[in-house]
C-alpha atoms as a PDB file:
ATOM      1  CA  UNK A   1     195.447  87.874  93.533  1.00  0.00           C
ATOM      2  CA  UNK A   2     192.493  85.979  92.493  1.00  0.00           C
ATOM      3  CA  UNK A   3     191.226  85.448  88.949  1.00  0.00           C
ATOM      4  CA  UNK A   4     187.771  87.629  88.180  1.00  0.00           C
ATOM      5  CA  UNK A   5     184.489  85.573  87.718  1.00  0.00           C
ATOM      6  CA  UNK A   6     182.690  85.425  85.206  1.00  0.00           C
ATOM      7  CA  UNK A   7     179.589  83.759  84.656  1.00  0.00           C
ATOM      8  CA  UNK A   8     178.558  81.803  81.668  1.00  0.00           C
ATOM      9  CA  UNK A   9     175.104  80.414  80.270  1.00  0.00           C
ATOM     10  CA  UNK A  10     174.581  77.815  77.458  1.00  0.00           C
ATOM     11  CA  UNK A  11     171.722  77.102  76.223  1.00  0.00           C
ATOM     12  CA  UNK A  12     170.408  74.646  73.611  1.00  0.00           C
ATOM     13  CA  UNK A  13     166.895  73.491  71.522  1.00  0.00           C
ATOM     14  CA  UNK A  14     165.880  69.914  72.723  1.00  0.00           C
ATOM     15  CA  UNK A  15     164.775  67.453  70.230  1.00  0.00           C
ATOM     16  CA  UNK A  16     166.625  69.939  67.454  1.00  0.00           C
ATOM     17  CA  UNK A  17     167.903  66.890  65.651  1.00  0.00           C
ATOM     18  CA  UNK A  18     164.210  65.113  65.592  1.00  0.00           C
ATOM     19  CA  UNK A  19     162.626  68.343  64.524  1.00  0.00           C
ATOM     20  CA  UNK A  20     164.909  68.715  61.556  1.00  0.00           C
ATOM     21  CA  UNK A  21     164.579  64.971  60.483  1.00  0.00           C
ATOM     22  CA  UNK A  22     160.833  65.502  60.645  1.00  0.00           C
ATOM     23  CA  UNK A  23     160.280  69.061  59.639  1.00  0.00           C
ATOM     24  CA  UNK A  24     163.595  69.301  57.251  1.00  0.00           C
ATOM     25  CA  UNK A  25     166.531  71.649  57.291  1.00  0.00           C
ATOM     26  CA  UNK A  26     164.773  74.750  56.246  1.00  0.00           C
ATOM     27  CA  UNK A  27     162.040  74.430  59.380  1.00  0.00           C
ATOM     28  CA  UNK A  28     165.046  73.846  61.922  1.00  0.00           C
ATOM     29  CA  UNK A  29     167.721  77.049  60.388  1.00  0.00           C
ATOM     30  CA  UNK A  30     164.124  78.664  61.042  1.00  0.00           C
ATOM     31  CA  UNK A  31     163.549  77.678  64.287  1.00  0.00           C
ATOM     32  CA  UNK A  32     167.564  78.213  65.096  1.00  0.00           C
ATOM     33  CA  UNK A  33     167.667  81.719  63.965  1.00  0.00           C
ATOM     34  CA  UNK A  34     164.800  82.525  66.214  1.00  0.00           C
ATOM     35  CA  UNK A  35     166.258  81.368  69.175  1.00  0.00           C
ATOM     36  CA  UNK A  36     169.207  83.516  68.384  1.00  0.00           C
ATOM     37  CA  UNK A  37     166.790  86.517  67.294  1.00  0.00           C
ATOM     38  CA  UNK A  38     165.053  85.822  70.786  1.00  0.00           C
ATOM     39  CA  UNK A  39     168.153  85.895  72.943  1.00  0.00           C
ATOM     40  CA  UNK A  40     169.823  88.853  71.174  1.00  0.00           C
ATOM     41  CA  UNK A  41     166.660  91.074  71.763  1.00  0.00           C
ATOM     42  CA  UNK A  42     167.533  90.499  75.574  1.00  0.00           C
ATOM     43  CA  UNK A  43     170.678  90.772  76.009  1.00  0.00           C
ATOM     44  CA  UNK A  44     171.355  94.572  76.905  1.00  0.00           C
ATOM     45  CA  UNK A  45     168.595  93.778  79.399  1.00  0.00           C
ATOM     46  CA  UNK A  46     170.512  91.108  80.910  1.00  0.00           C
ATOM     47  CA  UNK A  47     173.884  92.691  80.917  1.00  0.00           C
ATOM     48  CA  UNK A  48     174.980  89.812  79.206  1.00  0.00           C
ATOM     49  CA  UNK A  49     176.580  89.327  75.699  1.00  0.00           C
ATOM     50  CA  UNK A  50     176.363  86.496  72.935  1.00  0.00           C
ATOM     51  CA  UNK A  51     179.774  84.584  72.933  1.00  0.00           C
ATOM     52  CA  UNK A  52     179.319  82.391  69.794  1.00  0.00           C
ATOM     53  CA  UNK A  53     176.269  80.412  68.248  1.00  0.00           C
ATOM     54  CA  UNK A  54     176.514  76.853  67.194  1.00  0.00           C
ATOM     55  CA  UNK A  55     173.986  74.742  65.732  1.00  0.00           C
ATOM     56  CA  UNK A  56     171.169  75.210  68.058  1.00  0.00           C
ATOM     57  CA  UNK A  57     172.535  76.162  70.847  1.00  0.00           C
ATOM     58  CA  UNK A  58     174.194  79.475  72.273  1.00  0.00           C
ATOM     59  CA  UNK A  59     177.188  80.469  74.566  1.00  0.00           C
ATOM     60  CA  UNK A  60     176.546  83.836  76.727  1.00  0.00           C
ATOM     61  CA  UNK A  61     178.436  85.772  79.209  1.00  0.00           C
ATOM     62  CA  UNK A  62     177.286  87.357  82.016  1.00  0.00           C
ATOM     63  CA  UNK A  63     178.777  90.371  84.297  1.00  0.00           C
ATOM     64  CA  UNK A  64     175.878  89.570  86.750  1.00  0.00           C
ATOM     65  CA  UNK A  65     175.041  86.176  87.879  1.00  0.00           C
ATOM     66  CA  UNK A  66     171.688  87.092  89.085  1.00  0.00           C
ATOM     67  CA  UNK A  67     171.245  88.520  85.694  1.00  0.00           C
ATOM     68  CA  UNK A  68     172.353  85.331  83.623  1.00  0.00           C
ATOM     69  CA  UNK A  69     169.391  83.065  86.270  1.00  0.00           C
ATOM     70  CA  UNK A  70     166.714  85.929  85.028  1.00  0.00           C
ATOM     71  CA  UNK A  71     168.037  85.694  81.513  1.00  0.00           C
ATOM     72  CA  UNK A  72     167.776  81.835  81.781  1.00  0.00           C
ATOM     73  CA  UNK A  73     164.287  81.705  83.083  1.00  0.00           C
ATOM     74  CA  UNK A  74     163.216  84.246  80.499  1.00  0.00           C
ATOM     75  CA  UNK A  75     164.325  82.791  78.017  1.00  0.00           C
ATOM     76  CA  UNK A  76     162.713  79.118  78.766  1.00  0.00           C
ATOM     77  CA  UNK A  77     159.353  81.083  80.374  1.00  0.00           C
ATOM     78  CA  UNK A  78     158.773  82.979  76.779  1.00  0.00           C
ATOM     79  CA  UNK A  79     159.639  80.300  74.363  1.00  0.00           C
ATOM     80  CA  UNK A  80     157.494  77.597  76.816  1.00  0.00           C
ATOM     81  CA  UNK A  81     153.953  79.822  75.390  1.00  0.00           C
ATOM     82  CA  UNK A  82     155.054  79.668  72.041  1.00  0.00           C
ATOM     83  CA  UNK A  83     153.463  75.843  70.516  1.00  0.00           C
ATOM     84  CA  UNK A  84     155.607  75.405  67.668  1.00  0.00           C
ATOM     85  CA  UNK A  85     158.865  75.998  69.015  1.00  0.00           C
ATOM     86  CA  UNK A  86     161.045  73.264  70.822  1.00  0.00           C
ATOM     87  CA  UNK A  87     161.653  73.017  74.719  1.00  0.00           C
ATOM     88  CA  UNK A  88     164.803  74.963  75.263  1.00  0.00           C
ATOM     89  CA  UNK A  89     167.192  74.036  78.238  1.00  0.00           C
ATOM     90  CA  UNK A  90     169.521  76.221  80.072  1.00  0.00           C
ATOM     91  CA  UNK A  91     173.058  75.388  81.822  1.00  0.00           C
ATOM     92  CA  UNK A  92     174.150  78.405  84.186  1.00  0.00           C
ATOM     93  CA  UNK A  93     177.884  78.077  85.965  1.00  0.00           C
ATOM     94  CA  UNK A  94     180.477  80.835  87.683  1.00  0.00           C
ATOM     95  CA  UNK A  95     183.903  80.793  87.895  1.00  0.00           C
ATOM     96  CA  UNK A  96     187.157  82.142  86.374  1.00  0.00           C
ATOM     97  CA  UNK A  97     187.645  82.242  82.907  1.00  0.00           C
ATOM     98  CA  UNK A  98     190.348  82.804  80.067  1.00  0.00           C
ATOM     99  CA  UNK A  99     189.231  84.987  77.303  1.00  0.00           C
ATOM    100  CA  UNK A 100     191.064  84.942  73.470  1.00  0.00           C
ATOM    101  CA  UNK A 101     189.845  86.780  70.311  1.00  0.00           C
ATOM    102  CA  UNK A 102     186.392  87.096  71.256  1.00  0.00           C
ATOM    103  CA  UNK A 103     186.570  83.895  73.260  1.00  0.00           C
ATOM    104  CA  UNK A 104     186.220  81.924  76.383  1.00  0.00           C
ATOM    105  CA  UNK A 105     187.354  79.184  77.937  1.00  0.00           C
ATOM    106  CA  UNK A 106     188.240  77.366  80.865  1.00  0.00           C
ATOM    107  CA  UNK A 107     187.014  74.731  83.623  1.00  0.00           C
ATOM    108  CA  UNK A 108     183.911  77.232  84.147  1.00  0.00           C
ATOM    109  CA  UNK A 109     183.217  77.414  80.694  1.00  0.00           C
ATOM    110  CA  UNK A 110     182.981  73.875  80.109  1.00  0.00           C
ATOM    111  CA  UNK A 111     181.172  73.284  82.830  1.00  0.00           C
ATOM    112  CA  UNK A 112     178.470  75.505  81.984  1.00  0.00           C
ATOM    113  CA  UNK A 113     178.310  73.619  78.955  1.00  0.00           C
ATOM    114  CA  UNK A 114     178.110  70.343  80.866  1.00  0.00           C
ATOM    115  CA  UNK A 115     175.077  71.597  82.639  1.00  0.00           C
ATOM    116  CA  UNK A 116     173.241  72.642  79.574  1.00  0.00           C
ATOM    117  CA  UNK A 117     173.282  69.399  77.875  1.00  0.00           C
ATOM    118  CA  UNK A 118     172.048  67.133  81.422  1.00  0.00           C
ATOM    119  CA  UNK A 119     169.390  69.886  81.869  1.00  0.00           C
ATOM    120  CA  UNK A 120     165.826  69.223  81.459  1.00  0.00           C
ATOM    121  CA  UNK A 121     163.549  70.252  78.466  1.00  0.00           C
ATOM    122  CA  UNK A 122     162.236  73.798  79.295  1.00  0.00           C
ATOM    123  CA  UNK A 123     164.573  73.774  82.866  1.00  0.00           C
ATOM    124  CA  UNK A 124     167.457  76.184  84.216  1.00  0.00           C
ATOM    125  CA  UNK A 125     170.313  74.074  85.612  1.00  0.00           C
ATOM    126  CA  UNK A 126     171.923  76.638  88.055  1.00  0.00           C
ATOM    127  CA  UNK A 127     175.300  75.317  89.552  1.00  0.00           C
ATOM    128  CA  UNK A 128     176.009  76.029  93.388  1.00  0.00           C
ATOM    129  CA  UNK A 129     178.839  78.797  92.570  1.00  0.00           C
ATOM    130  CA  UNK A 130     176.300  80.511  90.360  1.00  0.00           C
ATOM    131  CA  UNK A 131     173.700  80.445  93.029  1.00  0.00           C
ATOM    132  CA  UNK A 132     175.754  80.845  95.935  1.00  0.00           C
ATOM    133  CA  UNK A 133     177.713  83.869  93.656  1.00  0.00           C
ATOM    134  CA  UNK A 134     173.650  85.483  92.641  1.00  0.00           C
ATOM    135  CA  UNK A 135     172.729  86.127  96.328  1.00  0.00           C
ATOM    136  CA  UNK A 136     169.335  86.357  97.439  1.00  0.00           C
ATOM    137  CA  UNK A 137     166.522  86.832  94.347  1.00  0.00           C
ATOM    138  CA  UNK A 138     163.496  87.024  94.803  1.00  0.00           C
ATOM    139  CA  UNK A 139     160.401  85.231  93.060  1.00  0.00           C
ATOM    140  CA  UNK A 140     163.128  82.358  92.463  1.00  0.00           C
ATOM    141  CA  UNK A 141     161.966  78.774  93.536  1.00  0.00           C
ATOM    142  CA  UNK A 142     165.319  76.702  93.778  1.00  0.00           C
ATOM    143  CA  UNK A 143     164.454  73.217  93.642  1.00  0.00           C
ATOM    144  CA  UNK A 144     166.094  70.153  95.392  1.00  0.00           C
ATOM    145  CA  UNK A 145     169.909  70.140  95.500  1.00  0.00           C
ATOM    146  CA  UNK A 146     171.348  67.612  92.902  1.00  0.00           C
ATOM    147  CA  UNK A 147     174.905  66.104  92.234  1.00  0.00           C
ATOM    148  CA  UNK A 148     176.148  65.977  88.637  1.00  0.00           C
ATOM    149  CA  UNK A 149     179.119  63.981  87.608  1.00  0.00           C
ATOM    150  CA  UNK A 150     179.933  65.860  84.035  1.00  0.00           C
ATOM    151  CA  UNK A 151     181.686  63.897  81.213  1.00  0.00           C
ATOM    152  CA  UNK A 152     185.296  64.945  81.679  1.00  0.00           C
ATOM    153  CA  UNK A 153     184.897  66.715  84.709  1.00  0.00           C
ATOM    154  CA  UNK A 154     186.476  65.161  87.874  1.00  0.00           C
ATOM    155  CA  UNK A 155     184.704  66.179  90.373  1.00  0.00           C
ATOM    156  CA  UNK A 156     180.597  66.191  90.950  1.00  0.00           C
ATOM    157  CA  UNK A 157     179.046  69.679  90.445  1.00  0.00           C
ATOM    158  CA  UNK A 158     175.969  70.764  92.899  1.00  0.00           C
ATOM    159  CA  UNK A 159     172.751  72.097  91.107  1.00  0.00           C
ATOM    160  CA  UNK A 160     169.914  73.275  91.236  1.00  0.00           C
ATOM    161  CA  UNK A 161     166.550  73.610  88.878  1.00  0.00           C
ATOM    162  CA  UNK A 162     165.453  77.362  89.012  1.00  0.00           C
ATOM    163  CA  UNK A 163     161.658  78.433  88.306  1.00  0.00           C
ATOM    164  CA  UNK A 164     160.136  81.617  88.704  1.00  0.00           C
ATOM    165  CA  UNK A 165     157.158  83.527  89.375  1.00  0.00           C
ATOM    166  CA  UNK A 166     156.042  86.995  87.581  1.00  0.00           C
ATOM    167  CA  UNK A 167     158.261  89.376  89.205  1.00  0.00           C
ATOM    168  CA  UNK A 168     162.156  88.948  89.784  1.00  0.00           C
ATOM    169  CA  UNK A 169     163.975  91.043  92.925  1.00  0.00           C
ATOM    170  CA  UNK A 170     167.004  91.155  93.844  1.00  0.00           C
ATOM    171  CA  UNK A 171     168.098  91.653  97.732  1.00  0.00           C
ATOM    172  CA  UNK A 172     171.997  92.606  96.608  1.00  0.00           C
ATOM    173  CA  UNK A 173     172.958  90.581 100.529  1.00  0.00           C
ATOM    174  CA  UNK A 174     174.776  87.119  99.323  1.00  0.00           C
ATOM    175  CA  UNK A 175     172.902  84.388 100.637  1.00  0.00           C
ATOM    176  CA  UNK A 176     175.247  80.928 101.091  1.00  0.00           C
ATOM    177  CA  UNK A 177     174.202  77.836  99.488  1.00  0.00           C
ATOM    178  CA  UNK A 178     172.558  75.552 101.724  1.00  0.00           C
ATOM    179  CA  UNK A 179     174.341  72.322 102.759  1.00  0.00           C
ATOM    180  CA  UNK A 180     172.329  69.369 103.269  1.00  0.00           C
ATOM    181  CA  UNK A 181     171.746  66.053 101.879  1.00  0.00           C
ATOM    182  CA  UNK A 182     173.222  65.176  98.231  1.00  0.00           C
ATOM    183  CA  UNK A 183     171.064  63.378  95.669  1.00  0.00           C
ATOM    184  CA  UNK A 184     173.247  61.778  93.152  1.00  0.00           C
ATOM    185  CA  UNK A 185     171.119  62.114  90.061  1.00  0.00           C
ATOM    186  CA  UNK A 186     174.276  60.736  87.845  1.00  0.00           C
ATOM    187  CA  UNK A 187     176.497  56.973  88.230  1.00  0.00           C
ATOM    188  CA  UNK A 188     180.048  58.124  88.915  1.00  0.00           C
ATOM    189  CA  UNK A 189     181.927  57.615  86.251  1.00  0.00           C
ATOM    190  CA  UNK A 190     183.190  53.811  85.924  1.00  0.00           C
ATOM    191  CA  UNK A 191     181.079  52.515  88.762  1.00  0.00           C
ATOM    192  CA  UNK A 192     178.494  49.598  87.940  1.00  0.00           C
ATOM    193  CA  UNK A 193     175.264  48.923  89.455  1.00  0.00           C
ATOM    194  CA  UNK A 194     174.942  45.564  90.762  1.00  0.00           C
ATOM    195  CA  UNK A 195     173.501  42.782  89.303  1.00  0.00           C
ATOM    196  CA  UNK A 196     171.853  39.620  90.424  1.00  0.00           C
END
């Protein structure tokens, strides 16, 4: 029997450490509580709930993977009119997962995690199970398919950067992942470059 999936989203303030060093504590526990003010308001949306909150950064499960990309882009989309508020940066991953008073963990959960923190300012990091495990949406732009080696993770993890349009669809038909060329965007771990 296999385990059930679950898909989890991370995501995170960048430049939260800067921001409080510059702005002081009181301006980043503002800017941190918004974030988490922002995210609850969507939730129920998003058929998603809030795991835990640390720092600056959030932990959310999914039923839907389609709904955790939406969430994602929403989330970054909104927050990327708003001037004063840091970029924030989105790790997306699907996969089985253990769950223990209120909760998670696993290879999928830290993985998730992983994403989150090599993802771009104002960026969703979608891995390949998440997109391959979403299906078909629509309005989604999925950029060039990446290769990740994660700190503590032993294999590389495919990604991709999704960005949206207006309007999300979803055609409910899974779509597979496309295989093609890999860009390694990150040294495997304990290999050097080269030198002269």
């Amino acid at each position: 029997m296999e385990a059930p999936t679950h898909t989890f989203l991370f995501a995170d303030l960048v430049g939260f450490t800067a921001l409080a060093e510059l702005e002081g504590d009181e301006r980043a526990l503002e800017v941190a509580l918004a974030l988490q003010r922002r995210v609850r308001d969507l939730l129920e949306e998003h058929c998603a709930e809030q795991v835990k909150s640390f720092g600056d950064g959030l932990m959310l499960r999914c039923d839907e993977p389609q709904e955790a990309v939406r969430l994602g882009l929403r989330l970054v989309d909104e927050l990327a009119d708003e001037s004063d508020f840091p970029p924030v940066r989105v790790g997306i991953h699907t996969g089985p997962a253990l769950a223990n008073e209120g909760d998670w963990y696993g290879r999928t959960v830290n993985i998730a995690a992983r994403l989150c923190a090599v993802a771009p300012g104002g960026e969703v990091m979608v891995s390949e199970s998440t997109r391959a495990a979403a299906g078909q949406i629509g309005e989604i732009d999925w950029g060039e398919r990446e290769l990740h080696w994660l700190r503590n993770v032993s294999e590389p993890v495919g990604t991709y950067l999704a960005s949206t349009g207006q309007d999300l669809v979803v055609q409910r038909r899974p779509e597979p992942a496309p295989r093609g060329p890999w860009r390694w965007v990150c040294p495997r771990p304990g290999v050097r470059e080269a030198t002269a």
